[in-house]
PDB file of N, CA and C in Angstrom:
ATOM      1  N   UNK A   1      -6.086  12.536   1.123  1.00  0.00           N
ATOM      2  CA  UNK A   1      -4.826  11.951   0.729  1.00  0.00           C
ATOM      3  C   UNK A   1      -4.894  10.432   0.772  1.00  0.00           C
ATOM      4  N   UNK A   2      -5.715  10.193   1.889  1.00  0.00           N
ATOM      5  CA  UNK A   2      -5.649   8.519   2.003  1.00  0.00           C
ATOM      6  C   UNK A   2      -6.303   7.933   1.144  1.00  0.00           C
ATOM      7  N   UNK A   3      -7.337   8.547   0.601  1.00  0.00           N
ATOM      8  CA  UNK A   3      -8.585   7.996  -0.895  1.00  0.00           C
ATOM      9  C   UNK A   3      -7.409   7.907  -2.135  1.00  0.00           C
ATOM     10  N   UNK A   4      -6.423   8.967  -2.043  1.00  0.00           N
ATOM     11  CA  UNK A   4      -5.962   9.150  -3.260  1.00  0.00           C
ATOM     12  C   UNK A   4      -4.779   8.068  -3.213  1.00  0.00           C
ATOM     13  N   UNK A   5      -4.169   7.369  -2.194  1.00  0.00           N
ATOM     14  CA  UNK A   5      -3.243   6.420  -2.044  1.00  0.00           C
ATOM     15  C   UNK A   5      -3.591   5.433  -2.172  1.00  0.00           C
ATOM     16  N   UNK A   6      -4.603   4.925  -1.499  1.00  0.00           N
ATOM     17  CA  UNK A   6      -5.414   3.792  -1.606  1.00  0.00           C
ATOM     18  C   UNK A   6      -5.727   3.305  -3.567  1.00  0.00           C
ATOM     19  N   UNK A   7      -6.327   4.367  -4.358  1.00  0.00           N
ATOM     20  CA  UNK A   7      -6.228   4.233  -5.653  1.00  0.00           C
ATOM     21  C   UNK A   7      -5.409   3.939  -5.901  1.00  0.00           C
ATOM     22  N   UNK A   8      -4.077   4.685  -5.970  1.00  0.00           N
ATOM     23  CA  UNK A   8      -2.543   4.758  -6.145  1.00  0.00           C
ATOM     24  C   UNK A   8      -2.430   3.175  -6.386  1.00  0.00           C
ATOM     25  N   UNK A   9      -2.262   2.973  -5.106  1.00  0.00           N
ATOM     26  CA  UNK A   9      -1.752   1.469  -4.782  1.00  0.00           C
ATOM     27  C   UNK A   9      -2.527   0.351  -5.392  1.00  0.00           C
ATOM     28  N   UNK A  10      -3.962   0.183  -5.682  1.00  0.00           N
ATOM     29  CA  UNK A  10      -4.735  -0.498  -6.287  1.00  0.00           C
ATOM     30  C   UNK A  10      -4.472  -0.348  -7.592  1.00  0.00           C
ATOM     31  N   UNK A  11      -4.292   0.974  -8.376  1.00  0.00           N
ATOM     32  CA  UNK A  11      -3.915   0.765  -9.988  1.00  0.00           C
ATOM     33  C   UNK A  11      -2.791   0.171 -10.189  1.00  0.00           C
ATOM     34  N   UNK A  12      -1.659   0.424  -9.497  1.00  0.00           N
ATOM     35  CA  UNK A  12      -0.507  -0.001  -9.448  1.00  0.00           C
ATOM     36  C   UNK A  12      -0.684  -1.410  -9.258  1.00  0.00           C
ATOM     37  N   UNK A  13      -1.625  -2.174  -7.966  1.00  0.00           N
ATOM     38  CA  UNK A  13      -1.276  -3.650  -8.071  1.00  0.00           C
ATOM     39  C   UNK A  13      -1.826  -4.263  -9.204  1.00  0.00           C
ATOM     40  N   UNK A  14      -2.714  -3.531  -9.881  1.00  0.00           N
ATOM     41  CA  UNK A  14      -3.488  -4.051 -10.908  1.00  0.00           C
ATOM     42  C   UNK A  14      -2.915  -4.242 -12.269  1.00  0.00           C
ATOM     43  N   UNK A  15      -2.117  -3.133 -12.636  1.00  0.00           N
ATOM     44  CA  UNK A  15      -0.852  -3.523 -13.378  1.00  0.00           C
ATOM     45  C   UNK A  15      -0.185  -4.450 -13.359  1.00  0.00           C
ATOM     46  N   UNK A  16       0.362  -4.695 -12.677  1.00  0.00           N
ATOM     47  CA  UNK A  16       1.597  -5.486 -12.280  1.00  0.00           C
ATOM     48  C   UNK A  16       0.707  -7.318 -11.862  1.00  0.00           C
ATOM     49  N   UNK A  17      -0.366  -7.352 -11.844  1.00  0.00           N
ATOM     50  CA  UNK A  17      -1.217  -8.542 -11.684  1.00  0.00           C
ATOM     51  C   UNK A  17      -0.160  -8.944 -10.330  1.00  0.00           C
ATOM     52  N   UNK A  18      -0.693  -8.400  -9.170  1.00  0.00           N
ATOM     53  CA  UNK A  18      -0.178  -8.722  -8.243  1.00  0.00           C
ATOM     54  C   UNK A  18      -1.680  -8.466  -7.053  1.00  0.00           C
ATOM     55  N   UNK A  19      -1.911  -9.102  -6.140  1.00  0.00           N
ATOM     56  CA  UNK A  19      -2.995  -8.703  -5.085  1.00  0.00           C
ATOM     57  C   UNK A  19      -2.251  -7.726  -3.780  1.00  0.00           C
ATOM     58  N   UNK A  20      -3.123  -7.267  -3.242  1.00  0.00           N
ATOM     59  CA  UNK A  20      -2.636  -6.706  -1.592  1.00  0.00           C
ATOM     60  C   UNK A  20      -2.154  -7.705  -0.892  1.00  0.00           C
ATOM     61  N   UNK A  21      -2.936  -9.076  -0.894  1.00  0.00           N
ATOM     62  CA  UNK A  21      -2.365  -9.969   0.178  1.00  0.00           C
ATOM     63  C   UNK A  21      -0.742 -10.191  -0.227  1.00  0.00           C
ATOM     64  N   UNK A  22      -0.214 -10.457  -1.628  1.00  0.00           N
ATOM     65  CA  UNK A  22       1.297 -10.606  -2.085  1.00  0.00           C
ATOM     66  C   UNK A  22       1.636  -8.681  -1.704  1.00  0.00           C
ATOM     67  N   UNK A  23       1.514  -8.054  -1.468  1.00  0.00           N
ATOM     68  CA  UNK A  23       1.711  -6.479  -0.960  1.00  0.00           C
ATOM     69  C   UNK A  23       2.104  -6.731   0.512  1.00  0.00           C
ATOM     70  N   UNK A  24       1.139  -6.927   0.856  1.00  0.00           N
ATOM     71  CA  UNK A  24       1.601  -7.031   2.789  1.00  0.00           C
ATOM     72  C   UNK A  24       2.351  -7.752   2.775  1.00  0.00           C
ATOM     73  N   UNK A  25       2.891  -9.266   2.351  1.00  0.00           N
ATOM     74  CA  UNK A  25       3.893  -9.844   2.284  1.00  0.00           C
ATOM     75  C   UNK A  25       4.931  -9.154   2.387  1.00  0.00           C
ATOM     76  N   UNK A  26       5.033  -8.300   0.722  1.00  0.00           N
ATOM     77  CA  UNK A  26       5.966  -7.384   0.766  1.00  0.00           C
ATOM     78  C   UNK A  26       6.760  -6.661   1.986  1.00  0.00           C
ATOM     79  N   UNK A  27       5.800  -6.022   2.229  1.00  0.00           N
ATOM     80  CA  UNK A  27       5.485  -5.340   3.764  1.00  0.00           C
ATOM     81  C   UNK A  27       6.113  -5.658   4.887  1.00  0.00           C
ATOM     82  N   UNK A  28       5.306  -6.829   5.006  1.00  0.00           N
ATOM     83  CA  UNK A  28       5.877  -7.948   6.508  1.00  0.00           C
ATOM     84  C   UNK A  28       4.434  -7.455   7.183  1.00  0.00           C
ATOM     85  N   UNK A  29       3.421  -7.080   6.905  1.00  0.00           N
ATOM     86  CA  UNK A  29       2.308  -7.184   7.588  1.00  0.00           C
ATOM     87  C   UNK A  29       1.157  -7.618   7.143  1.00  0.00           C
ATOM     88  N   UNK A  30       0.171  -7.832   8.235  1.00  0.00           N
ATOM     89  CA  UNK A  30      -1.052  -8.824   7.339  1.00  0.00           C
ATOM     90  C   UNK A  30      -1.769  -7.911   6.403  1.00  0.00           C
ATOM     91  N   UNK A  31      -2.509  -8.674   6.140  1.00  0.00           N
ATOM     92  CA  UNK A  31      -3.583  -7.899   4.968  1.00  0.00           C
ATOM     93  C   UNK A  31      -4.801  -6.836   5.638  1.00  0.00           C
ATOM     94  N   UNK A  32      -4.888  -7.420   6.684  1.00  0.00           N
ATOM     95  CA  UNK A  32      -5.844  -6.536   7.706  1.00  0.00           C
ATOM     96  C   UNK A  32      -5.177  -5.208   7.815  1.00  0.00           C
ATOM     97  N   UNK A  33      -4.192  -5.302   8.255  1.00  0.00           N
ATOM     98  CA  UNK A  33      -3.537  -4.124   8.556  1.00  0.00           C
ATOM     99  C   UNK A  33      -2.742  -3.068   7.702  1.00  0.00           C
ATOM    100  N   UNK A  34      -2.464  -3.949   6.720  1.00  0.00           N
ATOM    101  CA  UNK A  34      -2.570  -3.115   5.178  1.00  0.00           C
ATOM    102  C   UNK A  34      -3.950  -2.497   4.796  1.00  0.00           C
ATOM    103  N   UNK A  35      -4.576  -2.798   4.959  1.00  0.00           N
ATOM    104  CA  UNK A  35      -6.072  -2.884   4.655  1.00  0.00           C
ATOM    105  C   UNK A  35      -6.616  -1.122   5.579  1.00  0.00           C
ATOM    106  N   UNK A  36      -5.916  -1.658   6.683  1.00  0.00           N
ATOM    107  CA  UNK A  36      -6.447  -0.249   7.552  1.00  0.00           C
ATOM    108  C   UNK A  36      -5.533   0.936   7.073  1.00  0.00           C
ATOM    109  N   UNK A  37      -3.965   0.555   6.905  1.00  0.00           N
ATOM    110  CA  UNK A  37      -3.200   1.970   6.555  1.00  0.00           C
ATOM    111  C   UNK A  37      -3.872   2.576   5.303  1.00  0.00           C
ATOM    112  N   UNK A  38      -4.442   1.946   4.158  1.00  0.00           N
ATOM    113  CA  UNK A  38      -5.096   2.236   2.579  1.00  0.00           C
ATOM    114  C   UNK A  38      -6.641   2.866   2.799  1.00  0.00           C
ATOM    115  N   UNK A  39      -7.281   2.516   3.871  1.00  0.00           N
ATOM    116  CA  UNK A  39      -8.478   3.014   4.146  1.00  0.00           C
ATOM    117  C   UNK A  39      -7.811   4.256   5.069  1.00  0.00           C
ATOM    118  N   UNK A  40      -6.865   4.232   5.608  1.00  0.00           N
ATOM    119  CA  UNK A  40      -6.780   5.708   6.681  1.00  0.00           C
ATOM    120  C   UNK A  40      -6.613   5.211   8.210  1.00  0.00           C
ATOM    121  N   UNK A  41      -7.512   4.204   8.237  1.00  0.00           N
ATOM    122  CA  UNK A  41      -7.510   3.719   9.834  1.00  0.00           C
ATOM    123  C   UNK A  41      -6.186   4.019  11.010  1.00  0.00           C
ATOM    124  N   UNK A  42      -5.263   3.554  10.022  1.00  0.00           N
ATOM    125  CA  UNK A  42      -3.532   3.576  10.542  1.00  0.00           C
ATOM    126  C   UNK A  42      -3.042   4.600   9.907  1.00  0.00           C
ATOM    127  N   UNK A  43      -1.935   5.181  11.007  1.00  0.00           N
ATOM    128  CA  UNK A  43      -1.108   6.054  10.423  1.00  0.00           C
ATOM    129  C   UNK A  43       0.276   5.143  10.817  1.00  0.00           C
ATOM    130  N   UNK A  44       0.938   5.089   9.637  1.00  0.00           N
ATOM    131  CA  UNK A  44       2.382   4.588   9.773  1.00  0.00           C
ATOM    132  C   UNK A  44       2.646   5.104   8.151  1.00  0.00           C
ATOM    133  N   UNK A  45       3.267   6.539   8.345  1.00  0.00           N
ATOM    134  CA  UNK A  45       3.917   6.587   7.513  1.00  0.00           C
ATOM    135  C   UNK A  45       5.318   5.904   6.960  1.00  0.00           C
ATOM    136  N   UNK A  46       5.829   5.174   8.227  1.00  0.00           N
ATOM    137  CA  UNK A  46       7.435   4.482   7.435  1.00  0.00           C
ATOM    138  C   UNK A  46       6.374   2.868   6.281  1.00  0.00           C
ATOM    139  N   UNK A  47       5.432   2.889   7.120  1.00  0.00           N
ATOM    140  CA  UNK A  47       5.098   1.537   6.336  1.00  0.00           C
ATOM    141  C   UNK A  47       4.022   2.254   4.732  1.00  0.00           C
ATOM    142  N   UNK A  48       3.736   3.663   4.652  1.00  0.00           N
ATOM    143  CA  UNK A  48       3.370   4.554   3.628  1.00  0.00           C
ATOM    144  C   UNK A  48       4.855   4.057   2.308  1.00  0.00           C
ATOM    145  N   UNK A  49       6.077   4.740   3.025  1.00  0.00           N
ATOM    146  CA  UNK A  49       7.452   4.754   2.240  1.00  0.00           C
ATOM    147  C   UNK A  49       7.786   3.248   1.981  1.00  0.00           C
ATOM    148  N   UNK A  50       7.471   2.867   2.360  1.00  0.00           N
ATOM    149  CA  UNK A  50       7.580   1.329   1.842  1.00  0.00           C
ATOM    150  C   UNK A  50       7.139   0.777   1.215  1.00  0.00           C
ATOM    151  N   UNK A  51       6.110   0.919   0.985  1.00  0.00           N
ATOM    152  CA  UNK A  51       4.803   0.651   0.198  1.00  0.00           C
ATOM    153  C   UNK A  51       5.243   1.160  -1.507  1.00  0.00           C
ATOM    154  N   UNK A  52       5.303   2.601  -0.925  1.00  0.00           N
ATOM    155  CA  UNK A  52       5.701   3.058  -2.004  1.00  0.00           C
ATOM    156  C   UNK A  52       7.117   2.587  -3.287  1.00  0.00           C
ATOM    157  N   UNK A  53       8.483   2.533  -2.296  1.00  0.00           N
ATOM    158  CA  UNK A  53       9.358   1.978  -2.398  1.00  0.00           C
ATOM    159  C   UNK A  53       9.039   0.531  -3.199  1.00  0.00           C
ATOM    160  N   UNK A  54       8.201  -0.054  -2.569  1.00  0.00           N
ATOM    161  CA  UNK A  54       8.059  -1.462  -3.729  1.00  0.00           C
ATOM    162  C   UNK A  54       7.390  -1.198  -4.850  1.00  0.00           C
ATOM    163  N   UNK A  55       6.460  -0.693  -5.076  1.00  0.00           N
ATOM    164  CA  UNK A  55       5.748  -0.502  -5.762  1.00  0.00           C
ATOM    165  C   UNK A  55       6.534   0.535  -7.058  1.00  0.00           C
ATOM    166  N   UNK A  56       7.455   1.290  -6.312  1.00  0.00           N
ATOM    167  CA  UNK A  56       7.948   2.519  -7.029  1.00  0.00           C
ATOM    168  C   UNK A  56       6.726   3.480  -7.661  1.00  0.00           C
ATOM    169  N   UNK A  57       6.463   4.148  -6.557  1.00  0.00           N
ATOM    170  CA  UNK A  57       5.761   5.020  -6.851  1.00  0.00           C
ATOM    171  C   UNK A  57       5.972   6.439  -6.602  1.00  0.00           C
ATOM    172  N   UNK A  58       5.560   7.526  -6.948  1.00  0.00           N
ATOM    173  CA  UNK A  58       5.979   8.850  -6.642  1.00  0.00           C
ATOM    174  C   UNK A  58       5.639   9.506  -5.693  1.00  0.00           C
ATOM    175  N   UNK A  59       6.364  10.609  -4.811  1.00  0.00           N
ATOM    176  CA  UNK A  59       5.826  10.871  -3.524  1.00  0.00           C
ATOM    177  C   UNK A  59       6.893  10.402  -2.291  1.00  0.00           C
ATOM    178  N   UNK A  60       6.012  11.176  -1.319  1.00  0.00           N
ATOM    179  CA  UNK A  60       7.028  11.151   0.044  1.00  0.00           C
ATOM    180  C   UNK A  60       7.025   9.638   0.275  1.00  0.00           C
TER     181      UNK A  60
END
């Protein structure tokens, strides 16, 4: 699931010509730690729904 989010979120910023580092902004967290929830490292799903939420993407 986390391989398949991680894509998710990368096609999506790639569209939109936006980077991860302007993402974690989004967020309110660094890029490191964005970095770990997209690889799996972290589990924080409220910061998953958020992610999503900006991005508007489909899914829990």
């Amino acid at each position: 699931m986390r391989e398949a989010f991680e894509i998710e979120v990368t096609t999506k910023l790639i569209k939109l010509k936006k980077s991860k580092a302007w993402l974690a902004e989004q967020v309110g967290i660094s890029p490191a730690y964005l970095s770990d929830i997209l690889h799996g490292n972290r589990i924080a799903e409220d910061r998953v729904r958020q992610i999503r939420k900006i991005l508007k993407l489909e899914g829990d």
